[in-house]
PDB file of N, CA and C in Angstrom:
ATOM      1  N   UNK A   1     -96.202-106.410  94.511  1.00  0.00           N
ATOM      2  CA  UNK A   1     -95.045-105.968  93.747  1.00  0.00           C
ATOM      3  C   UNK A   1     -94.063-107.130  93.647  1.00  0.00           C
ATOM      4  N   UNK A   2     -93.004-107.351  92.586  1.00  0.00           N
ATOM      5  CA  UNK A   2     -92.500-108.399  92.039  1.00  0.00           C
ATOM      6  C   UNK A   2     -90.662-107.703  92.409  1.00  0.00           C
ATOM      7  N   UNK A   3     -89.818-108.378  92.784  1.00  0.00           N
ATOM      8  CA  UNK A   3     -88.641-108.347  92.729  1.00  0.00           C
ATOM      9  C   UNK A   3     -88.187-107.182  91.547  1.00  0.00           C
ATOM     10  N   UNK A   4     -88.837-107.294  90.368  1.00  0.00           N
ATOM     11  CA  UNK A   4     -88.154-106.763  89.204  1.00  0.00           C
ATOM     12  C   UNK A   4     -88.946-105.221  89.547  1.00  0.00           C
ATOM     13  N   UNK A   5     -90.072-105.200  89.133  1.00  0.00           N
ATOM     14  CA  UNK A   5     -90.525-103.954  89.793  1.00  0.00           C
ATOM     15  C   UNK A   5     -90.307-103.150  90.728  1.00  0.00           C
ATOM     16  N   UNK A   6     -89.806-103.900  92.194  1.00  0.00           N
ATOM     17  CA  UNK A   6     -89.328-102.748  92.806  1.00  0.00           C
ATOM     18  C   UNK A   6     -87.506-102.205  92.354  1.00  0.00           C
ATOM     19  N   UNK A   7     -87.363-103.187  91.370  1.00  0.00           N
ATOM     20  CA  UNK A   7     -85.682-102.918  91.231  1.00  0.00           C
ATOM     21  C   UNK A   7     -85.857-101.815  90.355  1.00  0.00           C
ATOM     22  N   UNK A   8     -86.588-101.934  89.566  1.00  0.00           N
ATOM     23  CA  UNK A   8     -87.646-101.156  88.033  1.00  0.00           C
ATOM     24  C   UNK A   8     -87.906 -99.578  88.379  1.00  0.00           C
ATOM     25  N   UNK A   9     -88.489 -99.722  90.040  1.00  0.00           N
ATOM     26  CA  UNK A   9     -89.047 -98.612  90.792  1.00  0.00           C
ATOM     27  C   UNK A   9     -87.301 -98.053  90.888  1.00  0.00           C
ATOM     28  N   UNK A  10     -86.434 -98.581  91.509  1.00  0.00           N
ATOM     29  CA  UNK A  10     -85.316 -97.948  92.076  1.00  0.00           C
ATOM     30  C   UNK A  10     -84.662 -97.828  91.290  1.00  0.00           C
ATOM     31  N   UNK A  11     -84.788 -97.890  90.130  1.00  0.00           N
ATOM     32  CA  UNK A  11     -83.482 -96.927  88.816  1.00  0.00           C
ATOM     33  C   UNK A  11     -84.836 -96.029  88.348  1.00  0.00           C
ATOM     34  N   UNK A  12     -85.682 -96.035  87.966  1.00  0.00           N
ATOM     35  CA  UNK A  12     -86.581 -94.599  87.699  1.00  0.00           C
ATOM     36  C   UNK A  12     -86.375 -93.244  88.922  1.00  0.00           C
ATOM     37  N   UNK A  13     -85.993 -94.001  90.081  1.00  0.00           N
ATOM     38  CA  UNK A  13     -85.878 -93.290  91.053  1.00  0.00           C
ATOM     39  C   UNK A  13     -84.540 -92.414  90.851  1.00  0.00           C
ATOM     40  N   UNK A  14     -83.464 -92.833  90.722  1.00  0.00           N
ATOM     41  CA  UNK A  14     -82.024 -92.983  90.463  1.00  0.00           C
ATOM     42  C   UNK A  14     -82.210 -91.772  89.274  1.00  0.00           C
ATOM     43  N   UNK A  15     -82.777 -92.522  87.840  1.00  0.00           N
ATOM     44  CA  UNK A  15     -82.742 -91.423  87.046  1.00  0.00           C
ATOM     45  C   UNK A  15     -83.915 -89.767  87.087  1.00  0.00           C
ATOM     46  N   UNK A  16     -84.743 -89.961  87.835  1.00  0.00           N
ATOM     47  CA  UNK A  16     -85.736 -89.103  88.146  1.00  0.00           C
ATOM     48  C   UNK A  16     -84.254 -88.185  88.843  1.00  0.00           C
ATOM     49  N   UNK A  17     -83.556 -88.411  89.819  1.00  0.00           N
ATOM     50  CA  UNK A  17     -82.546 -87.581  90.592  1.00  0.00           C
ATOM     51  C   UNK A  17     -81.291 -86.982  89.567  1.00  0.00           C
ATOM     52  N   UNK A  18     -80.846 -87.598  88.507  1.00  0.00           N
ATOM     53  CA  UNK A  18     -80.070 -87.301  88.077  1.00  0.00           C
ATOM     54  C   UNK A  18     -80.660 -85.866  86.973  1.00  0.00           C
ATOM     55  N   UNK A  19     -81.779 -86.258  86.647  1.00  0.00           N
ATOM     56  CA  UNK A  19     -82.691 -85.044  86.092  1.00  0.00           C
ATOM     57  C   UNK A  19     -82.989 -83.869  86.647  1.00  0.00           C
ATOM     58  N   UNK A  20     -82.763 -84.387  87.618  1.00  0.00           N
ATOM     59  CA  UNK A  20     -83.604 -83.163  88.706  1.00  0.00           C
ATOM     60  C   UNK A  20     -82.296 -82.530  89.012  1.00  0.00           C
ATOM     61  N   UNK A  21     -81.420 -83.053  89.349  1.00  0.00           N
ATOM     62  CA  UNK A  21     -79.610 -82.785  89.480  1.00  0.00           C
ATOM     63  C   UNK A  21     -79.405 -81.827  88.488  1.00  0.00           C
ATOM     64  N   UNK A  22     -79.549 -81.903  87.254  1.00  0.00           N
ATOM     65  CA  UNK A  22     -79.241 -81.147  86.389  1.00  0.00           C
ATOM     66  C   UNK A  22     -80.120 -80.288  85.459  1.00  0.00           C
ATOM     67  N   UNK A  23     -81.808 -79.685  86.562  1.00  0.00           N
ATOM     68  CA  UNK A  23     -82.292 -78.938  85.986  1.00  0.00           C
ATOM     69  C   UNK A  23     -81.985 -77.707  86.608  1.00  0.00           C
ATOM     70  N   UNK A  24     -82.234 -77.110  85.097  1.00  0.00           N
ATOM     71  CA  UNK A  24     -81.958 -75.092  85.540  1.00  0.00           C
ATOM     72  C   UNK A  24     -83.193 -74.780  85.165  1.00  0.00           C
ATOM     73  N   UNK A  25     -83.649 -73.551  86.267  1.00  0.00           N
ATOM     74  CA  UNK A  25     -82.973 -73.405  87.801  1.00  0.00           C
ATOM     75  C   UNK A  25     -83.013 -75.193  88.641  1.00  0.00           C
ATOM     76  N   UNK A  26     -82.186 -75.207  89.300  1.00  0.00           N
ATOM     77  CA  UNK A  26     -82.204 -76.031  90.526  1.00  0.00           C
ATOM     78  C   UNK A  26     -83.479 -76.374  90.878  1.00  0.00           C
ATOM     79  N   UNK A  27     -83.828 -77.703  91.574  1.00  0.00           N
ATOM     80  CA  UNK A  27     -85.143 -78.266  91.799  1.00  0.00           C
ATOM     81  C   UNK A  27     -84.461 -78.828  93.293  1.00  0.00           C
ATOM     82  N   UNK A  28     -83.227 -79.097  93.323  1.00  0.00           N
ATOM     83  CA  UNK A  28     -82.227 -79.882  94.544  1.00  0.00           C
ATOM     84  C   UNK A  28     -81.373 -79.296  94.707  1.00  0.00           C
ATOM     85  N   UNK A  29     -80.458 -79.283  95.940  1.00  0.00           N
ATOM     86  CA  UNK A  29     -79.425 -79.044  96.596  1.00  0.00           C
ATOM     87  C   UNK A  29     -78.675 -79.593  95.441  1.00  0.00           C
ATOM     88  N   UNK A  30     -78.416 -80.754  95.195  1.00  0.00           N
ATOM     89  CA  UNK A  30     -77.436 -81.334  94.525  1.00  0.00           C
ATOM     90  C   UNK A  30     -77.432 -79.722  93.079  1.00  0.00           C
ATOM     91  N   UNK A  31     -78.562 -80.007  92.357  1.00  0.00           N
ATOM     92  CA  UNK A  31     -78.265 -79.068  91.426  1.00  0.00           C
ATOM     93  C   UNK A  31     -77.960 -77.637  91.497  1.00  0.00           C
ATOM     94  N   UNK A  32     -77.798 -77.258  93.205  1.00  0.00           N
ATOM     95  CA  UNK A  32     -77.821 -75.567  92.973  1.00  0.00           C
ATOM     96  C   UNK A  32     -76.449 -75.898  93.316  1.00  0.00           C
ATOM     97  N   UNK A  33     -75.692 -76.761  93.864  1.00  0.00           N
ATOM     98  CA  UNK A  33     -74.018 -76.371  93.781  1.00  0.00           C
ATOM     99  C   UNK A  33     -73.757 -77.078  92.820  1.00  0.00           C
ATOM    100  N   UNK A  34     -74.374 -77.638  91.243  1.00  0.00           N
ATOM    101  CA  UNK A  34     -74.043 -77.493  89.859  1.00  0.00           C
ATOM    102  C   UNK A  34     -73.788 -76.297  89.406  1.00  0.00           C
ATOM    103  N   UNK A  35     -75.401 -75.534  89.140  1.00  0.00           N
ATOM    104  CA  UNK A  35     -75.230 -74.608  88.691  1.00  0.00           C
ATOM    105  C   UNK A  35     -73.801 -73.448  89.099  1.00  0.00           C
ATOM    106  N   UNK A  36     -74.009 -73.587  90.878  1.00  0.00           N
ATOM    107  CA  UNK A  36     -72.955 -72.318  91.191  1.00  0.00           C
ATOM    108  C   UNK A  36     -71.626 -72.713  91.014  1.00  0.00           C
ATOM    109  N   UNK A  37     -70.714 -73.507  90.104  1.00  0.00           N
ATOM    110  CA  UNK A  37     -70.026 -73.831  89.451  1.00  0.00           C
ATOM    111  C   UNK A  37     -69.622 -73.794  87.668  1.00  0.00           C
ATOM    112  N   UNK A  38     -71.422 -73.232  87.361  1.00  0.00           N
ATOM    113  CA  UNK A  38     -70.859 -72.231  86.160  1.00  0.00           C
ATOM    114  C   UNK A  38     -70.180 -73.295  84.898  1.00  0.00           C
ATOM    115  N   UNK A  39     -70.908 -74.543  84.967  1.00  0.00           N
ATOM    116  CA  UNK A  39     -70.140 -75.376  83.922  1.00  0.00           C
ATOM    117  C   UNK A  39     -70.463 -74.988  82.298  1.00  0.00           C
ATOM    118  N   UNK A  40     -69.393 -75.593  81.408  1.00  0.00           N
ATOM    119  CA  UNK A  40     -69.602 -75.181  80.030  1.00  0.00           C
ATOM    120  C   UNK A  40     -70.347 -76.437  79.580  1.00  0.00           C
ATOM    121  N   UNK A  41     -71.522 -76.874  78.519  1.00  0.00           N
ATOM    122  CA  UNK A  41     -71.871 -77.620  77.755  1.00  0.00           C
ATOM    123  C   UNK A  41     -71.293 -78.827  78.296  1.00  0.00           C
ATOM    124  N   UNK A  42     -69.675 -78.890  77.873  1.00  0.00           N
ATOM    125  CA  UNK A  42     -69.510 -79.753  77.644  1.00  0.00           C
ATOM    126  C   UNK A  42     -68.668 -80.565  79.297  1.00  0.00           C
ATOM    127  N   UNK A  43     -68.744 -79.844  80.274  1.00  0.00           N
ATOM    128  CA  UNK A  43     -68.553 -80.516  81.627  1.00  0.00           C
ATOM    129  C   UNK A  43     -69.495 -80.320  82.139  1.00  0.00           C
ATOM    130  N   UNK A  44     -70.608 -79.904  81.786  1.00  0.00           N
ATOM    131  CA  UNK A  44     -72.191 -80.518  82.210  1.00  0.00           C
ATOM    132  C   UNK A  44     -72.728 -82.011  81.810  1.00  0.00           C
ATOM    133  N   UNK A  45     -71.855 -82.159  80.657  1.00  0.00           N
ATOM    134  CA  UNK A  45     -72.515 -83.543  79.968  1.00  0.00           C
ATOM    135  C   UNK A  45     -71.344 -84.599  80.888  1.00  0.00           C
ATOM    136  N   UNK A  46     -70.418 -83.990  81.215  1.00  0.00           N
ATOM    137  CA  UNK A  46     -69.476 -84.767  81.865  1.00  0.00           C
ATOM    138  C   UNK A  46     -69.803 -85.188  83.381  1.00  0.00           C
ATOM    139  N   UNK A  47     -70.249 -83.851  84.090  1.00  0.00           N
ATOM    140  CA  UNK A  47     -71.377 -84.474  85.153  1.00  0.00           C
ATOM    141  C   UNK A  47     -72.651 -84.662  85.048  1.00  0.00           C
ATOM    142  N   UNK A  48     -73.458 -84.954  84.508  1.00  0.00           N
ATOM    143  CA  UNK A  48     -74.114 -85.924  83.844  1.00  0.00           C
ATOM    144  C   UNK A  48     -73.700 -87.140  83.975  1.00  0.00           C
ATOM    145  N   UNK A  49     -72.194 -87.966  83.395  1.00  0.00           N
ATOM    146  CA  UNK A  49     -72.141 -89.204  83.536  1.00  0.00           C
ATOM    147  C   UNK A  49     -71.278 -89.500  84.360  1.00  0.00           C
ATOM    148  N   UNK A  50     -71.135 -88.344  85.619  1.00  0.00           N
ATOM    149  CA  UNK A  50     -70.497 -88.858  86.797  1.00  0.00           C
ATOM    150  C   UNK A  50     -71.889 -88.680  87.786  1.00  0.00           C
ATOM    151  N   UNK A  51     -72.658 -87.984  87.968  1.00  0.00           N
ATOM    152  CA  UNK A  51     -74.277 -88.290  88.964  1.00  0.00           C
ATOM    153  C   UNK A  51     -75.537 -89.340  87.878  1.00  0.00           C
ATOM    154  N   UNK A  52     -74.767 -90.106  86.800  1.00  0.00           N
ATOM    155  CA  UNK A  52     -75.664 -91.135  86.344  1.00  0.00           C
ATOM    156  C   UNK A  52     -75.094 -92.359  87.007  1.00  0.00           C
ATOM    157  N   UNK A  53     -73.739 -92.311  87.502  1.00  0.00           N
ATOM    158  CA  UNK A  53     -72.524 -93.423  87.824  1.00  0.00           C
ATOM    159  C   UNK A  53     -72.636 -93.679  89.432  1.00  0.00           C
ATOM    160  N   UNK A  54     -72.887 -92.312  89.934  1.00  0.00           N
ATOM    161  CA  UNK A  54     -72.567 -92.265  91.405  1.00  0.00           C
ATOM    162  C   UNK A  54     -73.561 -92.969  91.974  1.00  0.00           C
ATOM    163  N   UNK A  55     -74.811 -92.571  91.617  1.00  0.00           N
ATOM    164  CA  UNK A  55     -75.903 -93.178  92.287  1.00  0.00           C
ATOM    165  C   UNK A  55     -76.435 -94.481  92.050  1.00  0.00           C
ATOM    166  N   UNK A  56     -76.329 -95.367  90.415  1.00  0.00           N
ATOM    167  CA  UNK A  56     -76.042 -96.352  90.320  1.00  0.00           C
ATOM    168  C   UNK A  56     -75.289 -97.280  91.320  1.00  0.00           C
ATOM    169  N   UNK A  57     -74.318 -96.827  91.784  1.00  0.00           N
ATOM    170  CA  UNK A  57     -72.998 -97.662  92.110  1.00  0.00           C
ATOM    171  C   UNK A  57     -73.889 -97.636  93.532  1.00  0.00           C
ATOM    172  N   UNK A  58     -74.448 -96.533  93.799  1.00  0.00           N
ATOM    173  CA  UNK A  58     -75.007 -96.733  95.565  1.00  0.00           C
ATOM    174  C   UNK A  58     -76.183 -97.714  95.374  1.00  0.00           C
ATOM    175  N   UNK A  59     -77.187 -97.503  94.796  1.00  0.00           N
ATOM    176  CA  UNK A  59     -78.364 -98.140  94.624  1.00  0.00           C
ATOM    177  C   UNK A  59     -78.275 -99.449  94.142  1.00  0.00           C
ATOM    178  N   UNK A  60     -77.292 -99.999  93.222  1.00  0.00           N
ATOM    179  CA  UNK A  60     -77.561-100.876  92.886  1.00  0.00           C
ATOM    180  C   UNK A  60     -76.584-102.245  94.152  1.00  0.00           C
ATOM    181  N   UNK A  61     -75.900-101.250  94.979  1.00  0.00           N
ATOM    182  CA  UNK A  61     -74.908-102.217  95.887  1.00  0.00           C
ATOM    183  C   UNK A  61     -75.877-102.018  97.473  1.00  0.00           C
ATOM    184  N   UNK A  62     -76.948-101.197  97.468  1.00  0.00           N
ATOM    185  CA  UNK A  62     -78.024-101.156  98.414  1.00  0.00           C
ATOM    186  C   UNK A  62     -78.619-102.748  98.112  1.00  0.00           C
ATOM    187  N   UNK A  63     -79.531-102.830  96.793  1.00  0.00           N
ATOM    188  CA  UNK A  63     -80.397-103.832  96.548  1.00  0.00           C
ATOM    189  C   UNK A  63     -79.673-105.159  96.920  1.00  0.00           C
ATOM    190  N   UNK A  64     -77.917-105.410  96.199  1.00  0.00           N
ATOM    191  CA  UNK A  64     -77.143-106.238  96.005  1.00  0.00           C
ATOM    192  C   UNK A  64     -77.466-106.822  97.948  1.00  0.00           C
ATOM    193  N   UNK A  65     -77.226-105.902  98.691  1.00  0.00           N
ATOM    194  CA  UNK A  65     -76.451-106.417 100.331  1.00  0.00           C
ATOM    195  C   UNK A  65     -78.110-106.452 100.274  1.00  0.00           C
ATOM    196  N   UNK A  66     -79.384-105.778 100.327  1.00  0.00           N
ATOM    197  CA  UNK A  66     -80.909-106.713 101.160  1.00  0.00           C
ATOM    198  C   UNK A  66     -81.300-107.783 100.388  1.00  0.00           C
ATOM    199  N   UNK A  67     -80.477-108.403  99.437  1.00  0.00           N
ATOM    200  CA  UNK A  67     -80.814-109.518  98.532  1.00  0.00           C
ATOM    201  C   UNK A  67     -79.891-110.761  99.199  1.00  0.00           C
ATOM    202  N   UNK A  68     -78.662-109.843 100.230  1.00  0.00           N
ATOM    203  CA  UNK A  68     -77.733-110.833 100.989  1.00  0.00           C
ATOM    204  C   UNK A  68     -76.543-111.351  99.846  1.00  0.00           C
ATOM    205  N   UNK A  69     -76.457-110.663  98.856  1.00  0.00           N
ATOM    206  CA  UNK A  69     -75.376-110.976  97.573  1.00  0.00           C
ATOM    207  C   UNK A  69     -74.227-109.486  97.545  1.00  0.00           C
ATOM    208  N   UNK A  70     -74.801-108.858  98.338  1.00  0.00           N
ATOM    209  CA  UNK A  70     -73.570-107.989  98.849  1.00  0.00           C
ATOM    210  C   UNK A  70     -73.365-107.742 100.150  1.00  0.00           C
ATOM    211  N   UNK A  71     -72.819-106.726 101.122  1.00  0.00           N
ATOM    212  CA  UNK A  71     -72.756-106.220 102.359  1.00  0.00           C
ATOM    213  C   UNK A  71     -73.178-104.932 102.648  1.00  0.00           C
ATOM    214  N   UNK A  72     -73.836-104.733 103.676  1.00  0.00           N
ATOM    215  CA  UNK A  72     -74.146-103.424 104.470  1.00  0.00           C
ATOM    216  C   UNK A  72     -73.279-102.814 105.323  1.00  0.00           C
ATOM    217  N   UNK A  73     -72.359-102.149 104.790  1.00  0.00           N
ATOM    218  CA  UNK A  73     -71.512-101.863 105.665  1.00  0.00           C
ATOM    219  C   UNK A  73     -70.863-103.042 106.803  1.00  0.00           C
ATOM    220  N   UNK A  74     -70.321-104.045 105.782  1.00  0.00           N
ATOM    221  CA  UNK A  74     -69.378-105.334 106.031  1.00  0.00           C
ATOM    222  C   UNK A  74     -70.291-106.166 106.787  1.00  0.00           C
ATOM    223  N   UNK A  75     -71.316-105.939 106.764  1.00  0.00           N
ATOM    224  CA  UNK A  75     -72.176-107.361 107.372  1.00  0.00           C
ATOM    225  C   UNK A  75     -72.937-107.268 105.685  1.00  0.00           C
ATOM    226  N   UNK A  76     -72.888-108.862 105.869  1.00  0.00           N
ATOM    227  CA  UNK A  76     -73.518-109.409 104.507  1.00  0.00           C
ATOM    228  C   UNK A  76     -75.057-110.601 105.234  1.00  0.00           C
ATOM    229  N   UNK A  77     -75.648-110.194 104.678  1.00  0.00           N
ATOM    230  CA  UNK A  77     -77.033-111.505 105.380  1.00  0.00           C
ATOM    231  C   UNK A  77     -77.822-110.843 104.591  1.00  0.00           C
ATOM    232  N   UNK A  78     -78.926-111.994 104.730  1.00  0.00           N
ATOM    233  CA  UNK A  78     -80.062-111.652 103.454  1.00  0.00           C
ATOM    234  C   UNK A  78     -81.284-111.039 104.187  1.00  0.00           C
ATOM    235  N   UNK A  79     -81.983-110.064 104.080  1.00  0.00           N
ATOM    236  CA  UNK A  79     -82.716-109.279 104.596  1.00  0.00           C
ATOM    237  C   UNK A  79     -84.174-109.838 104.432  1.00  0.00           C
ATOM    238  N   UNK A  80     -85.347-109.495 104.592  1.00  0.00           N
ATOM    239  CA  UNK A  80     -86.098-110.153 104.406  1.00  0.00           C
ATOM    240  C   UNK A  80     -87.214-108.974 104.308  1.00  0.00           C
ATOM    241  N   UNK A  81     -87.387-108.395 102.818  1.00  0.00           N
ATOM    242  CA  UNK A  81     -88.322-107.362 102.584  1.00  0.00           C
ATOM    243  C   UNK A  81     -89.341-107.961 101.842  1.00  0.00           C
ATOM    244  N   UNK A  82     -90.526-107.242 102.065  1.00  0.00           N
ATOM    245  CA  UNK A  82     -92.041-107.495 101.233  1.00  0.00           C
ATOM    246  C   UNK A  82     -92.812-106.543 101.057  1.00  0.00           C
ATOM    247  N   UNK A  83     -93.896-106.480 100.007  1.00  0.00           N
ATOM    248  CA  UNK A  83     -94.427-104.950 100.259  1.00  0.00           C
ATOM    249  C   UNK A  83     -95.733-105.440 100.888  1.00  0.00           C
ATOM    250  N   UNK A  84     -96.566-104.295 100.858  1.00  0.00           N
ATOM    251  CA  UNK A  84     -97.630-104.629 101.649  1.00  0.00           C
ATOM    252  C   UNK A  84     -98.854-105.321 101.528  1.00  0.00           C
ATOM    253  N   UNK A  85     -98.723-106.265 100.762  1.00  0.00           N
ATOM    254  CA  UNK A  85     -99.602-107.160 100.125  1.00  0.00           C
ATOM    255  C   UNK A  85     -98.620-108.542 100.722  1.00  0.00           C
ATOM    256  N   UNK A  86     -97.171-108.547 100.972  1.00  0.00           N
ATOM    257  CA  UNK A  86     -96.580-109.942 101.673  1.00  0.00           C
ATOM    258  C   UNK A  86     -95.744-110.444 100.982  1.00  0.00           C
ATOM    259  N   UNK A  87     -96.110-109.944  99.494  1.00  0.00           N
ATOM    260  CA  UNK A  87     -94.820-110.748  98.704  1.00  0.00           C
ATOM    261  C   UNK A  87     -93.846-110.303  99.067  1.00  0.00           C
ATOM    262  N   UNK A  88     -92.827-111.861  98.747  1.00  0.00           N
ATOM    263  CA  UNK A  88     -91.640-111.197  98.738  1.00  0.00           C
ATOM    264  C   UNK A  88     -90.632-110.554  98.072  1.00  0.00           C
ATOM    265  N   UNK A  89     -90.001-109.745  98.237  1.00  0.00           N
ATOM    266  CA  UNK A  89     -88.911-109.062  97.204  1.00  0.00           C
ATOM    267  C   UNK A  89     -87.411-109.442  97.206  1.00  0.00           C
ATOM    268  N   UNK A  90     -87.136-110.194  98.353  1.00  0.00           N
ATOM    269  CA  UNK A  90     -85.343-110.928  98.791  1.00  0.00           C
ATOM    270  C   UNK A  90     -86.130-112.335  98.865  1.00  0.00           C
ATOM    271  N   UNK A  91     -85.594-113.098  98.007  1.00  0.00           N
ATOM    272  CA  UNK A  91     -85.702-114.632  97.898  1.00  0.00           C
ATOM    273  C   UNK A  91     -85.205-115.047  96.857  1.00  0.00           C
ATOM    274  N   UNK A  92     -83.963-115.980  97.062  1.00  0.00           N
ATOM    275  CA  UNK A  92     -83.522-116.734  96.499  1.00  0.00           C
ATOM    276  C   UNK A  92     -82.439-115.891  95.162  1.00  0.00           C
ATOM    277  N   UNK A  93     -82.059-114.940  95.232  1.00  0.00           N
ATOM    278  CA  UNK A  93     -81.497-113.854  94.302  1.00  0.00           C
ATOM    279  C   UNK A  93     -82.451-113.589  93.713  1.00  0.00           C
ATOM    280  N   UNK A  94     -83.857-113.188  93.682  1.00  0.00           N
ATOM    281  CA  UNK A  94     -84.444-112.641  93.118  1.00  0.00           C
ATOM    282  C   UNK A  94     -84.549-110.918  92.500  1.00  0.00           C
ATOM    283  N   UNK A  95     -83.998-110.739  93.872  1.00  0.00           N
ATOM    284  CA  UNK A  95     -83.859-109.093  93.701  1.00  0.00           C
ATOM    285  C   UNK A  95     -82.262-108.885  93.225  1.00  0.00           C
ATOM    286  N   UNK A  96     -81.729-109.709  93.497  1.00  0.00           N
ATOM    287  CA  UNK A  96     -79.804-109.431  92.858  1.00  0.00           C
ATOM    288  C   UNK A  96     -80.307-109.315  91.302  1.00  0.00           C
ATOM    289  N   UNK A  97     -80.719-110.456  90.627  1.00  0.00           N
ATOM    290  CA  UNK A  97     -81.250-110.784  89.464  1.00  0.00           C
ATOM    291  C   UNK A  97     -81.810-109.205  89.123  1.00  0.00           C
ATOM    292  N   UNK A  98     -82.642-108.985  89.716  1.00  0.00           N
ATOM    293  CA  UNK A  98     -83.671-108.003  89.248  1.00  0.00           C
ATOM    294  C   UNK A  98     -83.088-106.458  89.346  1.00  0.00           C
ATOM    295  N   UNK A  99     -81.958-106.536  90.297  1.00  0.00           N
ATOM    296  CA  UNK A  99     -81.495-105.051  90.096  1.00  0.00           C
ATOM    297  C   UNK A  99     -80.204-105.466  88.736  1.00  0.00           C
ATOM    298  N   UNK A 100     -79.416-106.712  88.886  1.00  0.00           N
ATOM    299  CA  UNK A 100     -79.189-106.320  87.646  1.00  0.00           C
ATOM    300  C   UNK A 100     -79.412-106.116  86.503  1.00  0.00           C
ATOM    301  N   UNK A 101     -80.858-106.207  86.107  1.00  0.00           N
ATOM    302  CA  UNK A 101     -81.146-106.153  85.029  1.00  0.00           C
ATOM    303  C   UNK A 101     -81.731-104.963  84.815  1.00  0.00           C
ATOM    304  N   UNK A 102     -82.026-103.952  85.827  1.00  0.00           N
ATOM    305  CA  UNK A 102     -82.506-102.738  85.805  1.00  0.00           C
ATOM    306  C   UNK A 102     -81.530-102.134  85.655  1.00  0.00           C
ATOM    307  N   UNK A 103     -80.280-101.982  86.468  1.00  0.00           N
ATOM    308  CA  UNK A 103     -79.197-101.359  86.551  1.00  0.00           C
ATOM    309  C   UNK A 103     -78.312-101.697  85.923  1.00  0.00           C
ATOM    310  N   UNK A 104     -78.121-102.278  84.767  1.00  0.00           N
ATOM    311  CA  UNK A 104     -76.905-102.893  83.761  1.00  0.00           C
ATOM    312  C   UNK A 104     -77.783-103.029  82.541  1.00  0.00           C
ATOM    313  N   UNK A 105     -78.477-103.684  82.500  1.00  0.00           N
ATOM    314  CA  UNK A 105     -78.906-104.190  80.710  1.00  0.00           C
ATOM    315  C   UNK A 105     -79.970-103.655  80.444  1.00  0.00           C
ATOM    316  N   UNK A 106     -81.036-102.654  81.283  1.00  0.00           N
ATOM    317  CA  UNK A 106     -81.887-101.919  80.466  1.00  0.00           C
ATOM    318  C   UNK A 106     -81.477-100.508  80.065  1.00  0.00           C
ATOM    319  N   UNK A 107     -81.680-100.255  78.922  1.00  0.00           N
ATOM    320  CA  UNK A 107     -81.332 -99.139  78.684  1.00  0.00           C
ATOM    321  C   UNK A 107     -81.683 -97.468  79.148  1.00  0.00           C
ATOM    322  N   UNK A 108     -82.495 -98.232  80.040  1.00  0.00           N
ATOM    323  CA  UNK A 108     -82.833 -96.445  80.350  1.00  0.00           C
ATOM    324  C   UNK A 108     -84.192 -95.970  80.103  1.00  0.00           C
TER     325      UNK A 108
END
């Protein structure tokens, strides 16, 4: 697996949840205290682009701190992940690179 791919893997992941968030009936916790809040159309579409935002902002500042270009809970160092074949996935901003381009400039 390649830097971009697993970044690739972790926004399909991200949006797979936000789907699942907002299917009726409920598939998740997250979506059954949607539903039991009874929203109209149009503050469903509104959370919608507050659980498309929330989890972004976590996931993509996860990848940022094991790439060592952000912090883990105020320690910042570069982590040193691979999958199980050895490559690596943190080298050299590879994975900073690669989540931003999953998480900012692809469309979805």
């Amino acid at each position: 697996m390649t830097s971009d791919e697993f970044a690739r893997h972790a926004r399909a992941e991200k949006d797979a949840y936000v789907e699942m968030a907002l299917t009726v009936p409920a598939t998740i916790m997250t979506g059954g205290l949607i539903d039991k809040m009874g929203l109209t159309p149009e503050q469903r579409e509104q959370m919608r682009a507050v659980l498309d935002c929330a989890p972004t902002d976590a996931y993509y500042g996860l990848l940022m701190a094991l790439d060592g270009a952000g912090s883990l809970n105020g320690t910042q160092q570069v982590y040193e992940l691979r999958d199980e074949h050895g490559n690596h996935l943190t080298h050299c901003g590879a994975l900073e690179a690669a989540a931003y381009a999953a998480f900012h400039e692809d469309p979805a």
